[in-house]
C-alpha atoms as a PDB file:
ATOM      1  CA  UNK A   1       4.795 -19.062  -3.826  1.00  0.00           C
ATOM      2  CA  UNK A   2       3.783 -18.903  -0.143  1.00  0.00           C
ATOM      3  CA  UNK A   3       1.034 -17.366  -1.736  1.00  0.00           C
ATOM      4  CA  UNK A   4      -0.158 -20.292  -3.641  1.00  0.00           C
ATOM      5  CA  UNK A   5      -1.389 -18.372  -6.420  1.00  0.00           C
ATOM      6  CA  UNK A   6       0.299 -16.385  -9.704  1.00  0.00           C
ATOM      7  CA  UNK A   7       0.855 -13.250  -8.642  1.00  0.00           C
ATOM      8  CA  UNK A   8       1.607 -12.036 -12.211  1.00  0.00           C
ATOM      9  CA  UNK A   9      -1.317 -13.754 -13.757  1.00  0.00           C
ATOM     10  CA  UNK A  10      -3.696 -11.782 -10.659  1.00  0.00           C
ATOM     11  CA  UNK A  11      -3.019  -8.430 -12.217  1.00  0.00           C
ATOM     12  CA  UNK A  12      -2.215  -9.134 -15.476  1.00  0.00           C
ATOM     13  CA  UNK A  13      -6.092  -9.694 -15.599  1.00  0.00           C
ATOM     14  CA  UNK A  14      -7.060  -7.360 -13.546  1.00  0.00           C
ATOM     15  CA  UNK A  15      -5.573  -4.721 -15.989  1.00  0.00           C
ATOM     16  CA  UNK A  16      -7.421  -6.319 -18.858  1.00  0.00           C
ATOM     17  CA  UNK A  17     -10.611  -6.038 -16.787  1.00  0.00           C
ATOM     18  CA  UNK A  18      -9.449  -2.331 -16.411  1.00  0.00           C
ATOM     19  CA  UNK A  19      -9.047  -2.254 -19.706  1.00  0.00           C
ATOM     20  CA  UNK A  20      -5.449  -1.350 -18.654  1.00  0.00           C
ATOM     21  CA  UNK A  21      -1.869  -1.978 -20.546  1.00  0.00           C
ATOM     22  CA  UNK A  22       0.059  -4.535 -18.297  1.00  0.00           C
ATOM     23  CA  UNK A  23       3.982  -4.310 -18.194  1.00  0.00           C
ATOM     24  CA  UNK A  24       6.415  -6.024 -15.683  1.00  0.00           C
ATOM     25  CA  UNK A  25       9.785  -5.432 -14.442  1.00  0.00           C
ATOM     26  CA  UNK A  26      12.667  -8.096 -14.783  1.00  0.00           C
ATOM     27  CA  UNK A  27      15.765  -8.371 -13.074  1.00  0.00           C
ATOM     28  CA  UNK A  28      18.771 -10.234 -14.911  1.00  0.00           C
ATOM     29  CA  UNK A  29      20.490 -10.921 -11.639  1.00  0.00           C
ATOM     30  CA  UNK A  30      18.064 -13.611  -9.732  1.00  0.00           C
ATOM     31  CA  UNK A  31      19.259 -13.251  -5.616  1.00  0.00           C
ATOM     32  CA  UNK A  32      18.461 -16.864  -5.394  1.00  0.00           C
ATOM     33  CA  UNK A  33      20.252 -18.247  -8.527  1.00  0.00           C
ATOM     34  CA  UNK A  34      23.951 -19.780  -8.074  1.00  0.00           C
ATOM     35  CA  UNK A  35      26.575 -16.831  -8.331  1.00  0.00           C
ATOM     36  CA  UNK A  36      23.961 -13.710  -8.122  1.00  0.00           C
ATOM     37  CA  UNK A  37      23.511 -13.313  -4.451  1.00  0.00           C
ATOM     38  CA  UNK A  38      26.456 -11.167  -4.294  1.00  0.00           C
ATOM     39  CA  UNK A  39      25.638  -7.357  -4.847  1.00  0.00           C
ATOM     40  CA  UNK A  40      28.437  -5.813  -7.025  1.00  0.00           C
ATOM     41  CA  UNK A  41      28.614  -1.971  -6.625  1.00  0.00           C
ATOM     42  CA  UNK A  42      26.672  -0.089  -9.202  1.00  0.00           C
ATOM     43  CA  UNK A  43      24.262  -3.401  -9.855  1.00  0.00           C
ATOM     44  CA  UNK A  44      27.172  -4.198 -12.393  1.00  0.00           C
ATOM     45  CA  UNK A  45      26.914  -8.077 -11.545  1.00  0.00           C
ATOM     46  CA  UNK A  46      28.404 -10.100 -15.059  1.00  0.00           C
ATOM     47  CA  UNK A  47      25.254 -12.574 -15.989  1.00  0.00           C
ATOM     48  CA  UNK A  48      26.426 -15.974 -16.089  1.00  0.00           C
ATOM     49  CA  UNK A  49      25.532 -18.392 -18.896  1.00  0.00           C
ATOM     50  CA  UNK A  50      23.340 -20.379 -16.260  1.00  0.00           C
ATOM     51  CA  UNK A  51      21.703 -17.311 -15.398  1.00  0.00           C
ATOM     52  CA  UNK A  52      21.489 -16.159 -19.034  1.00  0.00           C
ATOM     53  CA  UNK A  53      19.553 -19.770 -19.476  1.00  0.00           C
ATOM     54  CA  UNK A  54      17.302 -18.772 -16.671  1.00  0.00           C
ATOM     55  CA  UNK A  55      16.395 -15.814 -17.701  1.00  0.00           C
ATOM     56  CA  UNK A  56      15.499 -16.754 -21.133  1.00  0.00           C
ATOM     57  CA  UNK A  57      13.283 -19.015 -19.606  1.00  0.00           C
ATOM     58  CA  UNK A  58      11.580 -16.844 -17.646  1.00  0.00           C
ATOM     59  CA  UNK A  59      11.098 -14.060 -20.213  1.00  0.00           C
ATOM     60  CA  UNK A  60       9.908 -16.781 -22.526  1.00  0.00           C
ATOM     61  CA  UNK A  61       7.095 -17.526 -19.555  1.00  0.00           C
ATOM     62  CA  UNK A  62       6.226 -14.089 -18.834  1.00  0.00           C
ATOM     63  CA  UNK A  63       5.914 -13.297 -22.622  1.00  0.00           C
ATOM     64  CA  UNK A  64       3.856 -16.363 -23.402  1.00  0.00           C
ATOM     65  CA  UNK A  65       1.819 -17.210 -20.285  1.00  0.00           C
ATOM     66  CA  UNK A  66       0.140 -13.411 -19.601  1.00  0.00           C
ATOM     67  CA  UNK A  67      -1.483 -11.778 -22.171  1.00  0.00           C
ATOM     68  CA  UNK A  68      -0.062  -8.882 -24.073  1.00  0.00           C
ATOM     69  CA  UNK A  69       2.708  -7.190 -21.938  1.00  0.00           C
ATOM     70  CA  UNK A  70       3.355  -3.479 -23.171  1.00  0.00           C
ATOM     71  CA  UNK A  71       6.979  -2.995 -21.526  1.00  0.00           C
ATOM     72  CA  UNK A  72       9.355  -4.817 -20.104  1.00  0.00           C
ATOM     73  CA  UNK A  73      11.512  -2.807 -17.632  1.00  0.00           C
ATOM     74  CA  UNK A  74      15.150  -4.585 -17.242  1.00  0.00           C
ATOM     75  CA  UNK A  75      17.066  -3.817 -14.590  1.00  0.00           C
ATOM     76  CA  UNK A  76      20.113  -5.030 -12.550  1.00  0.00           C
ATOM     77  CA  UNK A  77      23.501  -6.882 -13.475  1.00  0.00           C
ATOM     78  CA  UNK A  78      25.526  -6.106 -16.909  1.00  0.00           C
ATOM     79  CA  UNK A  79      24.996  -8.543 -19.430  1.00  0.00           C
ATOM     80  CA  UNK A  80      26.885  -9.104 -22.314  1.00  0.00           C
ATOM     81  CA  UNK A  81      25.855  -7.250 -25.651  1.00  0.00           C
ATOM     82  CA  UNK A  82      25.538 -10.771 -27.127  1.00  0.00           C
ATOM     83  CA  UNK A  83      23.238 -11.640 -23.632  1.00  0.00           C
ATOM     84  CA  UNK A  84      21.288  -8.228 -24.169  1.00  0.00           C
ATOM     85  CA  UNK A  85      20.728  -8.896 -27.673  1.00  0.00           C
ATOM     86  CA  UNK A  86      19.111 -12.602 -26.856  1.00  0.00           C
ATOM     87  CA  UNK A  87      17.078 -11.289 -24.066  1.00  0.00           C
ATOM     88  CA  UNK A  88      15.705  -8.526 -26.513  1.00  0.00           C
ATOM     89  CA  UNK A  89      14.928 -11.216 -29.433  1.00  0.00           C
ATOM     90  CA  UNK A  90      13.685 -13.407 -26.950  1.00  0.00           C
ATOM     91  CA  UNK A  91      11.007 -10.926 -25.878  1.00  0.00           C
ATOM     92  CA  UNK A  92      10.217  -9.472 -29.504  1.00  0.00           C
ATOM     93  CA  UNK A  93      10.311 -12.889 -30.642  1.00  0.00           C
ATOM     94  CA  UNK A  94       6.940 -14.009 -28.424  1.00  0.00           C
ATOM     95  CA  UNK A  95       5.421  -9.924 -28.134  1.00  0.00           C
ATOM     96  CA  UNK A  96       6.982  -7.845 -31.040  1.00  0.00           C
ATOM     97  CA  UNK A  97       5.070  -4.941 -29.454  1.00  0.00           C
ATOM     98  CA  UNK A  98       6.638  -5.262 -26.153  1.00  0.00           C
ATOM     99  CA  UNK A  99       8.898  -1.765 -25.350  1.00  0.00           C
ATOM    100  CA  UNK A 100      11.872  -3.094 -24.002  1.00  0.00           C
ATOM    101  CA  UNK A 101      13.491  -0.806 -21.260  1.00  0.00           C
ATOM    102  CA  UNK A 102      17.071   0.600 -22.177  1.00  0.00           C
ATOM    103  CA  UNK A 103      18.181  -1.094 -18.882  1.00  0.00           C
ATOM    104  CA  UNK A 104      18.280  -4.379 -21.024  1.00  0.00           C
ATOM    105  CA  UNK A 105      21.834  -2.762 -22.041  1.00  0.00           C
ATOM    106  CA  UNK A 106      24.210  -2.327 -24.775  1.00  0.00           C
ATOM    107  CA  UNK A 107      21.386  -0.071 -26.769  1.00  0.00           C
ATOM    108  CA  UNK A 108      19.424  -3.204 -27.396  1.00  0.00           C
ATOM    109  CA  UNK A 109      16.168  -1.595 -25.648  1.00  0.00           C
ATOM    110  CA  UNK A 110      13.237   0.306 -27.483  1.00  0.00           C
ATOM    111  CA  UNK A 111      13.711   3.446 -25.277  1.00  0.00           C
ATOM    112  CA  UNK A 112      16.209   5.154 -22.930  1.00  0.00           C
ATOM    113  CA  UNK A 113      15.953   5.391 -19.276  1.00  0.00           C
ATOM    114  CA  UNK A 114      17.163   7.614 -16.961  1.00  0.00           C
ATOM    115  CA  UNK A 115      19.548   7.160 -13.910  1.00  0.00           C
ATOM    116  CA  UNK A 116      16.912   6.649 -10.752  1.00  0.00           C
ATOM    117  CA  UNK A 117      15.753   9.964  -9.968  1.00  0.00           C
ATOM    118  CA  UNK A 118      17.748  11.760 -12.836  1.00  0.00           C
ATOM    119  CA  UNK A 119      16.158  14.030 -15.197  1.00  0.00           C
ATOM    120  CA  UNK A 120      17.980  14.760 -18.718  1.00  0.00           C
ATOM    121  CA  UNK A 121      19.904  18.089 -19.002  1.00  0.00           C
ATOM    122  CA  UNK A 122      19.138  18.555 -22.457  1.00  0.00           C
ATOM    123  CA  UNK A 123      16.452  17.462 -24.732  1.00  0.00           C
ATOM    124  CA  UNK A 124      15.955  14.450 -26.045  1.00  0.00           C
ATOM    125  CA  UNK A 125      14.550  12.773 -29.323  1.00  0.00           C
ATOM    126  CA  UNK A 126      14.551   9.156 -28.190  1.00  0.00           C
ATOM    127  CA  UNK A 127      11.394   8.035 -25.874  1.00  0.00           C
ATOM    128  CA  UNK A 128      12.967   8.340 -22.421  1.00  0.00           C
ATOM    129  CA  UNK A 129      11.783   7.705 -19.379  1.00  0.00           C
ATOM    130  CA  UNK A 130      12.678   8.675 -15.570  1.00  0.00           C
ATOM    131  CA  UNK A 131      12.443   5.933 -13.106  1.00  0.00           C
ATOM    132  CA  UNK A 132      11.549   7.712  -9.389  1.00  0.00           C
ATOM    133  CA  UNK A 133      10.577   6.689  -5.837  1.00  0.00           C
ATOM    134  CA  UNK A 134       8.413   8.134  -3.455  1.00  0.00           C
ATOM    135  CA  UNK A 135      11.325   7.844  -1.198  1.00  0.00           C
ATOM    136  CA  UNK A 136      14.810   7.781  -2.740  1.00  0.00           C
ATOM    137  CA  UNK A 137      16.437   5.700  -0.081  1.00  0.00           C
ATOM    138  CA  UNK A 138      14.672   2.524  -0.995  1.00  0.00           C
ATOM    139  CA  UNK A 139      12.575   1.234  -3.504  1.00  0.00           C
ATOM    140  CA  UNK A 140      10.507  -0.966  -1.552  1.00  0.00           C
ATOM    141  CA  UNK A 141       9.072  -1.103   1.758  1.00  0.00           C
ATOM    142  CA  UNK A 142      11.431  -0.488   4.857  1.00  0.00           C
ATOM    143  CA  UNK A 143       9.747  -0.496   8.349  1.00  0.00           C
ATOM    144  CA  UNK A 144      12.498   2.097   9.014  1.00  0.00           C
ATOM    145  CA  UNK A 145      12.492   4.215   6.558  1.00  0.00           C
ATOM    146  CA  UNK A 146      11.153   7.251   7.606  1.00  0.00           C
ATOM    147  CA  UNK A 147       8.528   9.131   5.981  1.00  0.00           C
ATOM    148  CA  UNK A 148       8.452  12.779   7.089  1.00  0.00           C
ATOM    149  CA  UNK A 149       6.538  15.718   4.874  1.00  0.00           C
ATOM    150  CA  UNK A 150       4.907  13.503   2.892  1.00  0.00           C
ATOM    151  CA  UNK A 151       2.928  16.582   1.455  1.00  0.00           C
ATOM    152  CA  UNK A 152       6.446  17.984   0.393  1.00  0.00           C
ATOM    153  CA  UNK A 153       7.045  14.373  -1.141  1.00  0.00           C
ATOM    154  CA  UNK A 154       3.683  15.068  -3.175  1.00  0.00           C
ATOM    155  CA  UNK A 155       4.461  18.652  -4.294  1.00  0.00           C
ATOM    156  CA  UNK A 156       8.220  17.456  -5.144  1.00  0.00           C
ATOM    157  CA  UNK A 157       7.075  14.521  -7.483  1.00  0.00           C
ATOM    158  CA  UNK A 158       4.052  16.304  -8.859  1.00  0.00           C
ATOM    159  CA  UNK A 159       6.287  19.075  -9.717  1.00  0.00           C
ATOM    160  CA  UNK A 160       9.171  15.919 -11.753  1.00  0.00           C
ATOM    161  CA  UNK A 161       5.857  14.645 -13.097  1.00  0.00           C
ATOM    162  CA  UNK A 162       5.183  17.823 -15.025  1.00  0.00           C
ATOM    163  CA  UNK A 163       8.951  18.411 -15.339  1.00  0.00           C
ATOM    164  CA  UNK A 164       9.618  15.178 -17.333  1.00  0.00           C
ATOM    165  CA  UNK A 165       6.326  15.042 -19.170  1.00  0.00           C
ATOM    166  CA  UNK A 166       6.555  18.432 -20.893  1.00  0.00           C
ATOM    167  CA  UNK A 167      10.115  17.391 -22.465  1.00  0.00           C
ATOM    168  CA  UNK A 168       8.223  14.291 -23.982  1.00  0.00           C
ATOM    169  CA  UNK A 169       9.434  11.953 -20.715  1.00  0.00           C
ATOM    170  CA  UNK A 170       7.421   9.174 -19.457  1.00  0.00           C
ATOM    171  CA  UNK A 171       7.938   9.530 -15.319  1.00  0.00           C
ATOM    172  CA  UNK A 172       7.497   5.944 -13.982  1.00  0.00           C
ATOM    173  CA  UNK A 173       7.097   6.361  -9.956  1.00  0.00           C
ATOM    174  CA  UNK A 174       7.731   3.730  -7.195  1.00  0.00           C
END
């Protein structure tokens, strides 16, 4: 990187200084990769067998080169169930106690996730999750994105927080 140093490897050990779990998030569809720099509507982007080759090769970096990662949050394109399946056995195969988000698709993952921002309607008996941002319109930083009643913000996620934990959620915030 510009950087010149592994991010990853930075706070992987600074949560094991912590004493801290570490987990990372992985998207399937890589901007930079031939044929996924074109956003599909819905992130719904097929995974190519190049891409499917990258990945694997990633996940087999992250899972081997970082000390013990306790979740692996997928997210992004729509792989195959046969792709879903090998990034899933890839990960267990290197970190059998790695959770594996439900966003690895086609009910290969170790727990459901919400939509972003959604909240189950009825109870569930799977470990779930709800995936949230501070500020719905983006999940990273915008210089333009405005941030009014932050206080409100606060209140509102404080108030999900308590929501989603009492019906045995895990509420993941941005």
């Amino acid at each position: 990187t510009p950087y010149h140093k592994d991010i990853v490897k930075e706070l992987a050990e600074a949560c094991a200084r912590a004493g801290l779990k570490f987990g990372v998030y992985y998207s399937t569809i890589d901007w930079h990769h031939p044929g996924g720099n074109t956003y599909i509507e819905s992130n719904s982007n097929p995974i190519t067998p190049g891409q499917e080759a990258f990945n694997v090769a990633q996940l087999k970096e992250l899972m081997s080169h970082y000390g013990p990662i306790s979740e692996i949050w997928f997210d992004m394109g729509k792989p195959t169930p046969a792709q879903s399946r090998h990034f899933a056995e890839t990960v267990h195969a290197l970190q059998p106690q790695t959770m594996i988000s439900g966003r690895v698709w086609n009910y290969y993952g170790d727990f459901n996730v919400m939509g972003d921002n959604a909240e189950p309607d009825v109870a569930m008996e799977l470990p779930w999750q709800t995936p949230a941002s501070m500020f719905p319109e983006t999940w990273g930083y915008r210089s333009w994105q405005s941030r009014t009643d932050l206080p409100g913000k606060i209140r509102e996620n404080v108030t999900r927080l308590v929501r989603v934990v009492s019906q045995g959620g895990n509420y993941i915030l941005n």
